[in-house]
N, C-alpha and C. Protein backbone atom coordinates (compact mmCIF):
# COMPACT_ATOMS: atom_id res chain seq x y z
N UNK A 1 -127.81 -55.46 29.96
CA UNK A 1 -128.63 -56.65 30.18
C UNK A 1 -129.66 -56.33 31.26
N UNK A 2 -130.52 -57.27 31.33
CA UNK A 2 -131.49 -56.81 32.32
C UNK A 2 -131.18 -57.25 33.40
N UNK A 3 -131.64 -56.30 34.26
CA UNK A 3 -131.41 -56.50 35.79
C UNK A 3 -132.15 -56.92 36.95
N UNK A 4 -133.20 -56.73 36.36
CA UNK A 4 -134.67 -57.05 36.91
C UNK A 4 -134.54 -58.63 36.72
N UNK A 5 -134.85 -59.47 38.70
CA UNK A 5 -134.72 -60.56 37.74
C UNK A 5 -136.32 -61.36 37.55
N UNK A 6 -136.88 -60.40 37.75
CA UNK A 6 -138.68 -61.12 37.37
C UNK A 6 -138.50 -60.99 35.59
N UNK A 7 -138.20 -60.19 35.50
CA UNK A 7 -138.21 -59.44 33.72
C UNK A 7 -137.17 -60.97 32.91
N UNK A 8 -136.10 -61.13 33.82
CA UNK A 8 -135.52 -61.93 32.80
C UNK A 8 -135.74 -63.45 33.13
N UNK A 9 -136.38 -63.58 34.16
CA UNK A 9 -137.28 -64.84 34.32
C UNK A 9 -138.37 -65.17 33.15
N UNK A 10 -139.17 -63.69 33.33
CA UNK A 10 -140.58 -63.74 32.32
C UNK A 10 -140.11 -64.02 30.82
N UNK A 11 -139.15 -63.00 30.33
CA UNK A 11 -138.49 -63.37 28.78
C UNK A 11 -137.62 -64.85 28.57
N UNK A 12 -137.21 -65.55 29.50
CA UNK A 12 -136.70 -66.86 29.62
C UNK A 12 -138.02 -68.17 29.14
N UNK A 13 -138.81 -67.63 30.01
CA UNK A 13 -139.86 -67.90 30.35
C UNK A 13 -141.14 -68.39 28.82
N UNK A 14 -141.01 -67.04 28.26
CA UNK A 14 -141.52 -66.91 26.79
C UNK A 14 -140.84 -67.30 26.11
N UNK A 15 -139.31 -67.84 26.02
CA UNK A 15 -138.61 -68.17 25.06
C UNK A 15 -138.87 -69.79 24.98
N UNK A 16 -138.88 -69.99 26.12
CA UNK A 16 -139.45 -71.71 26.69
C UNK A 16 -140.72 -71.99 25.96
N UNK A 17 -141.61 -71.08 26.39
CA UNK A 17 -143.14 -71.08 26.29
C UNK A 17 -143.26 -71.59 24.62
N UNK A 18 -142.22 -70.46 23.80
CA UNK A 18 -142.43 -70.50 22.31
C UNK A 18 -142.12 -72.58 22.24
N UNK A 19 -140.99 -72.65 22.27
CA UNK A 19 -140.66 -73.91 21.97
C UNK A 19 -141.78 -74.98 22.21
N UNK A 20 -141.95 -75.09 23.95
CA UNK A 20 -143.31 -75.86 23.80
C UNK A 20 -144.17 -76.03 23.13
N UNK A 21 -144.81 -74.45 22.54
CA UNK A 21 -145.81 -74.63 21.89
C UNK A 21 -145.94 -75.07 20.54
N UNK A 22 -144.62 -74.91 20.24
CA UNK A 22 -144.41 -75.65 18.94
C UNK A 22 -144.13 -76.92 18.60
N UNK A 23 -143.66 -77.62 20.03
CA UNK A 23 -143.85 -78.83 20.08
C UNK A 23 -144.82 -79.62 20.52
N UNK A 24 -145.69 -78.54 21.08
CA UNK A 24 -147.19 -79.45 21.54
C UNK A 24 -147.94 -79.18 20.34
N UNK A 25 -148.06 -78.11 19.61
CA UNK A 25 -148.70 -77.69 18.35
C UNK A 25 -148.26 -79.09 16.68
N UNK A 26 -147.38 -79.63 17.31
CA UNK A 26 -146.41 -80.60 16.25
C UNK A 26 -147.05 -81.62 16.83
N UNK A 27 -146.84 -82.09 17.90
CA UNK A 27 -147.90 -83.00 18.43
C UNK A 27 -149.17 -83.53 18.24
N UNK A 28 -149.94 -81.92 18.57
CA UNK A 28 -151.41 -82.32 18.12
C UNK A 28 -152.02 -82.67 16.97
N UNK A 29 -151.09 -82.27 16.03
CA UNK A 29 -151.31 -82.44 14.51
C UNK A 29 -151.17 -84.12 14.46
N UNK A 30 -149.65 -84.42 15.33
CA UNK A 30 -149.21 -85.64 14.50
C UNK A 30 -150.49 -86.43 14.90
N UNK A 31 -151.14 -86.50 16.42
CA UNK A 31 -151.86 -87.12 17.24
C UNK A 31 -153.64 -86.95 16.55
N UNK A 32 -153.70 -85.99 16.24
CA UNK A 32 -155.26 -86.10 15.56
C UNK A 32 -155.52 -86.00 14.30
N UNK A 33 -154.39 -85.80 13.54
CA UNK A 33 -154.46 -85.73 12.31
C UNK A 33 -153.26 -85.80 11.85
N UNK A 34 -153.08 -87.44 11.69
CA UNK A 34 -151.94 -88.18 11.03
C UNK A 34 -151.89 -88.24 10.10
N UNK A 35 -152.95 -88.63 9.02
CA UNK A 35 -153.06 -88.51 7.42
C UNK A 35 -151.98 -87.67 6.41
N UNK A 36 -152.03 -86.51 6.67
CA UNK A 36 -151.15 -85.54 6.27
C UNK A 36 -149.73 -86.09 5.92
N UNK A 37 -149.72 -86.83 7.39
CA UNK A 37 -148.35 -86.96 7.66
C UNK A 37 -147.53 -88.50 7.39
N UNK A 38 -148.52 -89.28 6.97
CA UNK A 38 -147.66 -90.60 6.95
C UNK A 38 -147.27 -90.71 5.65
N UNK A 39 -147.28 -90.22 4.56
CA UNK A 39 -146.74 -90.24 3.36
C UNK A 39 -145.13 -89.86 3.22
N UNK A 40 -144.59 -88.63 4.35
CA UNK A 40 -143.55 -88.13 4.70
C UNK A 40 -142.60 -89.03 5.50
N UNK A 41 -143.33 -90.45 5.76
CA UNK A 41 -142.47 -91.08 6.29
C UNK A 41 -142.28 -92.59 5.71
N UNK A 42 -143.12 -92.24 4.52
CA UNK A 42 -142.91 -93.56 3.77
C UNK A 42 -144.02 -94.50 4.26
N UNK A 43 -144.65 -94.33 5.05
CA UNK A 43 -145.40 -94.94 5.51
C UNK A 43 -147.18 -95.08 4.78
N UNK A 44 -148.16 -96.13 4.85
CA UNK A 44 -149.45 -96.91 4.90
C UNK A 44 -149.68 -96.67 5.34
N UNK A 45 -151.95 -96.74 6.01
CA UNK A 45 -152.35 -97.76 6.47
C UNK A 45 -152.29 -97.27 7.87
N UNK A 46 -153.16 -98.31 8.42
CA UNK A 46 -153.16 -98.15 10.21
C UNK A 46 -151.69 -98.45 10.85
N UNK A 47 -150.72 -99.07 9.99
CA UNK A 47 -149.54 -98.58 10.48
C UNK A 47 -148.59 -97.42 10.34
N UNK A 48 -149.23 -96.94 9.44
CA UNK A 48 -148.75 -95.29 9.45
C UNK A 48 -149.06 -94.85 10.51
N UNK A 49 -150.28 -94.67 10.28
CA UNK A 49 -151.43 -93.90 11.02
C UNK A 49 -150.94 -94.01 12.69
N UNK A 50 -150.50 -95.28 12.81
CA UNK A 50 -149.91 -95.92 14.37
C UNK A 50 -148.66 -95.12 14.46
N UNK A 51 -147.99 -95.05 13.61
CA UNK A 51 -146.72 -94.67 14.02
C UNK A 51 -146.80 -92.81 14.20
N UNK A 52 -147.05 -92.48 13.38
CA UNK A 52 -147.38 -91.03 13.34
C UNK A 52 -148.12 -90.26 14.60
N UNK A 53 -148.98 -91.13 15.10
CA UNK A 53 -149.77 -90.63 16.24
C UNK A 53 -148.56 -90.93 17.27
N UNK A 54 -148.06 -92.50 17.26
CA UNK A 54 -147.03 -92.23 18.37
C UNK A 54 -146.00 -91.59 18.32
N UNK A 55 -145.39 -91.09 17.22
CA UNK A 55 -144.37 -89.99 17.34
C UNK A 55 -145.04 -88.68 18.11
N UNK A 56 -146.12 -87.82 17.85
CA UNK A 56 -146.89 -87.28 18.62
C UNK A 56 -147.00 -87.15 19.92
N UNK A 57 -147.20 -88.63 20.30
CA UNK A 57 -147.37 -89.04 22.25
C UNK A 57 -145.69 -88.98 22.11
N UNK A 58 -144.92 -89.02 21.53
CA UNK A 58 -143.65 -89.18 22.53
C UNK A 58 -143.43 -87.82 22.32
N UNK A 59 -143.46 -86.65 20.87
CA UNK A 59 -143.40 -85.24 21.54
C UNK A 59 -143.67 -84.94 22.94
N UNK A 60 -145.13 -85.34 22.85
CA UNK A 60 -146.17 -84.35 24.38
C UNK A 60 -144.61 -85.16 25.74
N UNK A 61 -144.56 -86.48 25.57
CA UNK A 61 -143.89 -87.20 26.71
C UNK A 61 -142.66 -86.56 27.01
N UNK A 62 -141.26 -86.13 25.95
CA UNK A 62 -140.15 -85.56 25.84
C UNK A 62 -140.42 -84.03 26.16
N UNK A 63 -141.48 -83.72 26.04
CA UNK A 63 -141.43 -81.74 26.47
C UNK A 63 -141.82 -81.90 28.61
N UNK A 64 -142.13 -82.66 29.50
CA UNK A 64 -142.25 -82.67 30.63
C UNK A 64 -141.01 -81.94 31.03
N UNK A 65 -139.86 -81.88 30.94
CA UNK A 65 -138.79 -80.99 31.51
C UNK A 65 -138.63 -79.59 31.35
N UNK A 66 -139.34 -79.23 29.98
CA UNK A 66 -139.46 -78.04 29.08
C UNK A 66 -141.10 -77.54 29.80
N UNK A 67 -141.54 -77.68 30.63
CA UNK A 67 -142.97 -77.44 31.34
C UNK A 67 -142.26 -77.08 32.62
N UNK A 68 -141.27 -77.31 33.32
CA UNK A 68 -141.21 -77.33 34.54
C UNK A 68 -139.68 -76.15 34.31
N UNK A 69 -139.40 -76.40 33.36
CA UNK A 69 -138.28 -74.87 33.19
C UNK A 69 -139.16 -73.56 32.65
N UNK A 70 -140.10 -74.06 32.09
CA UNK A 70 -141.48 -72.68 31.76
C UNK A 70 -141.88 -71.77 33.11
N UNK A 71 -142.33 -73.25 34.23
CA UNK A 71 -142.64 -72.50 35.18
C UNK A 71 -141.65 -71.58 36.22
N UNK A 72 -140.17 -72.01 35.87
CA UNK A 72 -139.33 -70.86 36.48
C UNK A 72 -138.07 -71.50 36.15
N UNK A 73 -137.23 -70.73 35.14
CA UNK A 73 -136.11 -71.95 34.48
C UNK A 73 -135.14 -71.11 35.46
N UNK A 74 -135.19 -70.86 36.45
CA UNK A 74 -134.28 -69.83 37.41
C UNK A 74 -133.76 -71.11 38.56
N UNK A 75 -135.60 -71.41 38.83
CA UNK A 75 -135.34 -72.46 40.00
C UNK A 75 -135.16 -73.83 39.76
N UNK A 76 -136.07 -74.10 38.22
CA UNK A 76 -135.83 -75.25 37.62
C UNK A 76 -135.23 -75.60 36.42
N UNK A 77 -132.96 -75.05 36.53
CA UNK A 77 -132.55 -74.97 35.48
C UNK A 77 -131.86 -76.20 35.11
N UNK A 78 -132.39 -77.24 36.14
CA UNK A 78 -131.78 -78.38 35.71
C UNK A 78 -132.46 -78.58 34.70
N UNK A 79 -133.90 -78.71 34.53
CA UNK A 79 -134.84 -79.06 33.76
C UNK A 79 -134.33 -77.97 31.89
N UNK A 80 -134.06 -77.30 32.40
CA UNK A 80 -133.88 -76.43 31.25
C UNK A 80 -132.22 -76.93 30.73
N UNK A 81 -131.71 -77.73 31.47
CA UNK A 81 -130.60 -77.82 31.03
C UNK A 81 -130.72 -79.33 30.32
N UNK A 82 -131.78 -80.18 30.96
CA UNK A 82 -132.36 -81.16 30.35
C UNK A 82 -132.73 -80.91 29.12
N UNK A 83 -133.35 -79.70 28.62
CA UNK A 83 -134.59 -79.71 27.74
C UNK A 83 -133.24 -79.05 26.60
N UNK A 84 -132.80 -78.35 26.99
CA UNK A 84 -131.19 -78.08 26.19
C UNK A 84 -130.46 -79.36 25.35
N UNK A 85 -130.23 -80.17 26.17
CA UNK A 85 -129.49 -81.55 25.66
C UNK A 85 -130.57 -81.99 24.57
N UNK A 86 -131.83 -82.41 25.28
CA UNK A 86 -132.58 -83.28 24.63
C UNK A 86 -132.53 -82.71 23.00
N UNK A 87 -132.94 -80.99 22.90
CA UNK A 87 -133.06 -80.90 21.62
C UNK A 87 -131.91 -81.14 21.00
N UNK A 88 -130.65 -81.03 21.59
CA UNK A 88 -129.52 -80.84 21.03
C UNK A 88 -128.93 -82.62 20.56
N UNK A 89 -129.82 -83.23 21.41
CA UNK A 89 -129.79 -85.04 20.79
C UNK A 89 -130.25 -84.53 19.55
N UNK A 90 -131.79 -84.47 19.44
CA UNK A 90 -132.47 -84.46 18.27
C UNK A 90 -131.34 -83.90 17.12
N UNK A 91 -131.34 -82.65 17.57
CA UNK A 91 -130.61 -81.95 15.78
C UNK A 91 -129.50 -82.47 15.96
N UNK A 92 -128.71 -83.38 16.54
CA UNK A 92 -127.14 -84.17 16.36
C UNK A 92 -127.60 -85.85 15.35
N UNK A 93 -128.41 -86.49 16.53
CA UNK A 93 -129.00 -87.48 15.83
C UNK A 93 -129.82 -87.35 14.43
N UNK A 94 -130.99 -86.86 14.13
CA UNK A 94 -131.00 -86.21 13.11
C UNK A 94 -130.46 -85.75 11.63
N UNK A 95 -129.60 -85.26 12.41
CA UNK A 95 -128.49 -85.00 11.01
C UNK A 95 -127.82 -85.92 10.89
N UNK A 96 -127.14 -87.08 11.79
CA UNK A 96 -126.05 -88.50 11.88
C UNK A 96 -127.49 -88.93 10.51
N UNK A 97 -128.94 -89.61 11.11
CA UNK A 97 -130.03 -90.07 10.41
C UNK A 97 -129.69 -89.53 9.18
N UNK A 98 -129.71 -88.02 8.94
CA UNK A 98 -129.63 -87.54 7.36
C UNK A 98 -129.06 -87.79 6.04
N UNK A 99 -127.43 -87.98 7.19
CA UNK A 99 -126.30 -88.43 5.94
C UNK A 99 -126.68 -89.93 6.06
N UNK A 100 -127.13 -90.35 6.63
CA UNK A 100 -127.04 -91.86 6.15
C UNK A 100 -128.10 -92.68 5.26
N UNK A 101 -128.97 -91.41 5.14
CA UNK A 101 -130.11 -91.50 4.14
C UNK A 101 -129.52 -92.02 2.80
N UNK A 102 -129.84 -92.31 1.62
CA UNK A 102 -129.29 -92.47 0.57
C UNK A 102 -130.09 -91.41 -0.37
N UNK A 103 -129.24 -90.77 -1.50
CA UNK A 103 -129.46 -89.25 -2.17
C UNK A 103 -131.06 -89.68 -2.40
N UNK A 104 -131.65 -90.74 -2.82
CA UNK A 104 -132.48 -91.08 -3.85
C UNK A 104 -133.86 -90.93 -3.12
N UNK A 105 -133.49 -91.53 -1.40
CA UNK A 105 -134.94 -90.92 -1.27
C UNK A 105 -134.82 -89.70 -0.67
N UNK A 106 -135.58 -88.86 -1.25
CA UNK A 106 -135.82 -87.62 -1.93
C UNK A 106 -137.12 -87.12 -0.27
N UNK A 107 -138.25 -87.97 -0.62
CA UNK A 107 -139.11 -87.31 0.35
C UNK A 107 -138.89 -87.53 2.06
N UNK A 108 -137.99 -88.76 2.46
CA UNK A 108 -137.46 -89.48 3.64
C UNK A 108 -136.42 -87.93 4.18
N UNK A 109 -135.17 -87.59 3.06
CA UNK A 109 -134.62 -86.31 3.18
C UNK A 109 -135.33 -85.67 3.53
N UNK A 110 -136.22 -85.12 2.95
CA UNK A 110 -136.91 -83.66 3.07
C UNK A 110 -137.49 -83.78 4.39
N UNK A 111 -138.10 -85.10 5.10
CA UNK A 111 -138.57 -84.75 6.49
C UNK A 111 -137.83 -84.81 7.52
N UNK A 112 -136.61 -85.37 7.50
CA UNK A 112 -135.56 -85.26 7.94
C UNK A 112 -135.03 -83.56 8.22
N UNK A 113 -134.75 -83.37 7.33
CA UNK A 113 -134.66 -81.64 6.92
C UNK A 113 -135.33 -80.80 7.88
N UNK A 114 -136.30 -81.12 8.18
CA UNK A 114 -137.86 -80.08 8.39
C UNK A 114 -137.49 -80.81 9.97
N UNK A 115 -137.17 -81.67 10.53
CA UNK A 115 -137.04 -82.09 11.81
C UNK A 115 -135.73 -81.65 12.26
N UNK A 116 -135.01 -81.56 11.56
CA UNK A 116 -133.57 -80.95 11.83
C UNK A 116 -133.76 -79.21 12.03
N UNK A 117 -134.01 -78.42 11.18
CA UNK A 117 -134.91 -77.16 11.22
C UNK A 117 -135.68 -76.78 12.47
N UNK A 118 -136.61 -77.29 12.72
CA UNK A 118 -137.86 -77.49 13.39
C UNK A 118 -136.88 -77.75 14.92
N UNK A 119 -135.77 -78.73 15.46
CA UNK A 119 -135.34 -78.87 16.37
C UNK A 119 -134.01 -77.74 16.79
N UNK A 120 -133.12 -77.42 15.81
CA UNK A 120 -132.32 -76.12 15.83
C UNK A 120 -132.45 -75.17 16.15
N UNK A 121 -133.91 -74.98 15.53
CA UNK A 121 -134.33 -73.40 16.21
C UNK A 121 -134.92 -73.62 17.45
N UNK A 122 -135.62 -74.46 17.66
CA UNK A 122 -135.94 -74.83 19.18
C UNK A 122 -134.47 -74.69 20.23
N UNK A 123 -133.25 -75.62 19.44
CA UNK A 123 -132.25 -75.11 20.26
C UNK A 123 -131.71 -74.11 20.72
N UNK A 124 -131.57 -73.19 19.54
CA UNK A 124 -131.02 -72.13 19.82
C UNK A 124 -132.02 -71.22 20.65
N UNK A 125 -133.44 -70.92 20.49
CA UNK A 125 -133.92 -70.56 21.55
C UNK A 125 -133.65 -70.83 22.75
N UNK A 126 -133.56 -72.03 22.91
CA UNK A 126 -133.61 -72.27 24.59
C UNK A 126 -132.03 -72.18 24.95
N UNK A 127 -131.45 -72.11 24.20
CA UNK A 127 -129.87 -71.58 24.69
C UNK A 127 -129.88 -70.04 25.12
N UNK A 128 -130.62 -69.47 24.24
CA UNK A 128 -130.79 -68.15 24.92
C UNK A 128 -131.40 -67.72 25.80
N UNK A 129 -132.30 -68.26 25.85
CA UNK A 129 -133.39 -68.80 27.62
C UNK A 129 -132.40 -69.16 28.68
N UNK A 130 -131.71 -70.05 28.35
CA UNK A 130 -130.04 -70.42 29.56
C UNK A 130 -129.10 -69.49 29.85
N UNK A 131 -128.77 -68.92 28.59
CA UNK A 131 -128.05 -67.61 28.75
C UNK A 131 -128.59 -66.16 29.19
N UNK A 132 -129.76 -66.11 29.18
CA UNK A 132 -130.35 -65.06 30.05
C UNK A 132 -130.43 -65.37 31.61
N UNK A 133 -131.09 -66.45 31.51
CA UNK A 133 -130.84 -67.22 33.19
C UNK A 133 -129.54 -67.11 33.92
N UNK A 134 -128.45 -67.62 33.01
CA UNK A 134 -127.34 -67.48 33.11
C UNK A 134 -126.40 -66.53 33.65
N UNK A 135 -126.97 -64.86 32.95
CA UNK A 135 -126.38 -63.74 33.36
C UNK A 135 -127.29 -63.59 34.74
N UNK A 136 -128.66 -63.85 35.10
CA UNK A 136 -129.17 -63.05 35.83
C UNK A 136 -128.60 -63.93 37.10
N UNK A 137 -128.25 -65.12 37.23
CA UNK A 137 -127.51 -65.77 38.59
C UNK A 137 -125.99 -65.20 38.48
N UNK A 138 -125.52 -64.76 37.49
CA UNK A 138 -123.92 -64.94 37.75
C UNK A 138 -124.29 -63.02 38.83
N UNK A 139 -125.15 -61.87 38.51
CA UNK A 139 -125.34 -60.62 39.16
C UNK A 139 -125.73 -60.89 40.04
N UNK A 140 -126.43 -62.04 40.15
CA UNK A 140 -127.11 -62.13 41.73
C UNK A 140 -126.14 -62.61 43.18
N UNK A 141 -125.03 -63.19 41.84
CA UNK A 141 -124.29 -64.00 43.05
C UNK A 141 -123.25 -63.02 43.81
């Protein structure tokens, strides 16, 4: 494992970085270009359009803990331990949401699916971001 602990800060660091950006990148879409996206939720209309953008603002709002474990998830692993749970709500809740879908709607599933996906791998990244952090305090101590 690495020993260096700038090195396993920096790769912690990028593992964070990835997630963000995929959740600010999920964001910007939902936020400037909702169209795409309100059909996937069953949704019309300027109330699509409303809802879709605010799923968006609450991405950008829910990643603030996942910004402040970017900038050093060494010193700020509460935050990373925050940003751990949170996804790990999502893909628990999520999937509870899934099964309770009924078989029939078909396209409600499928975005369900893609949010469950989309939040898992976010998890498991940042578990390994913790677990690198992880080893480099237990050598230090």
């Amino acid at each position: 494992m690495m020993k260096n602990p700038s090195l396993t800060r920096f790769f912690a660091s990028i593992l964070i970085g990835i997630v963000i950006f995929w959740n600010i990148q999920a964001a910007l879409l939902f936020i400037l270009n909702p169209a795409p996206y309100i059909p996937s939720f069953q949704l019309s209309g300027i109330a699509g359009k409303a809802v879709v953008q605010g799923f968006g603002i609450l991405f950008i709002m829910w990643n603030v803990p996942y910004f402040f474990a970017l900038l050093n998830p060494i010193t700020h692993r509460i935050s990373l331990i925050e940003a751990i749970l949170m996804q790990g709500i999502g893909v628990i809740g999520e999937s509870i949401l899934r099964f309770t879908l009924p078989a029939e709607e078909i396209v409600l599933r499928a975005t369900v699916n893609r949010f469950i996906l989309f939040d898992a791998t976010g998890l498991v990244i940042l578990i390994v971001a913790f677990w690198l952090t992880s080893r480099k305090k237990a050598h230090s101590s």
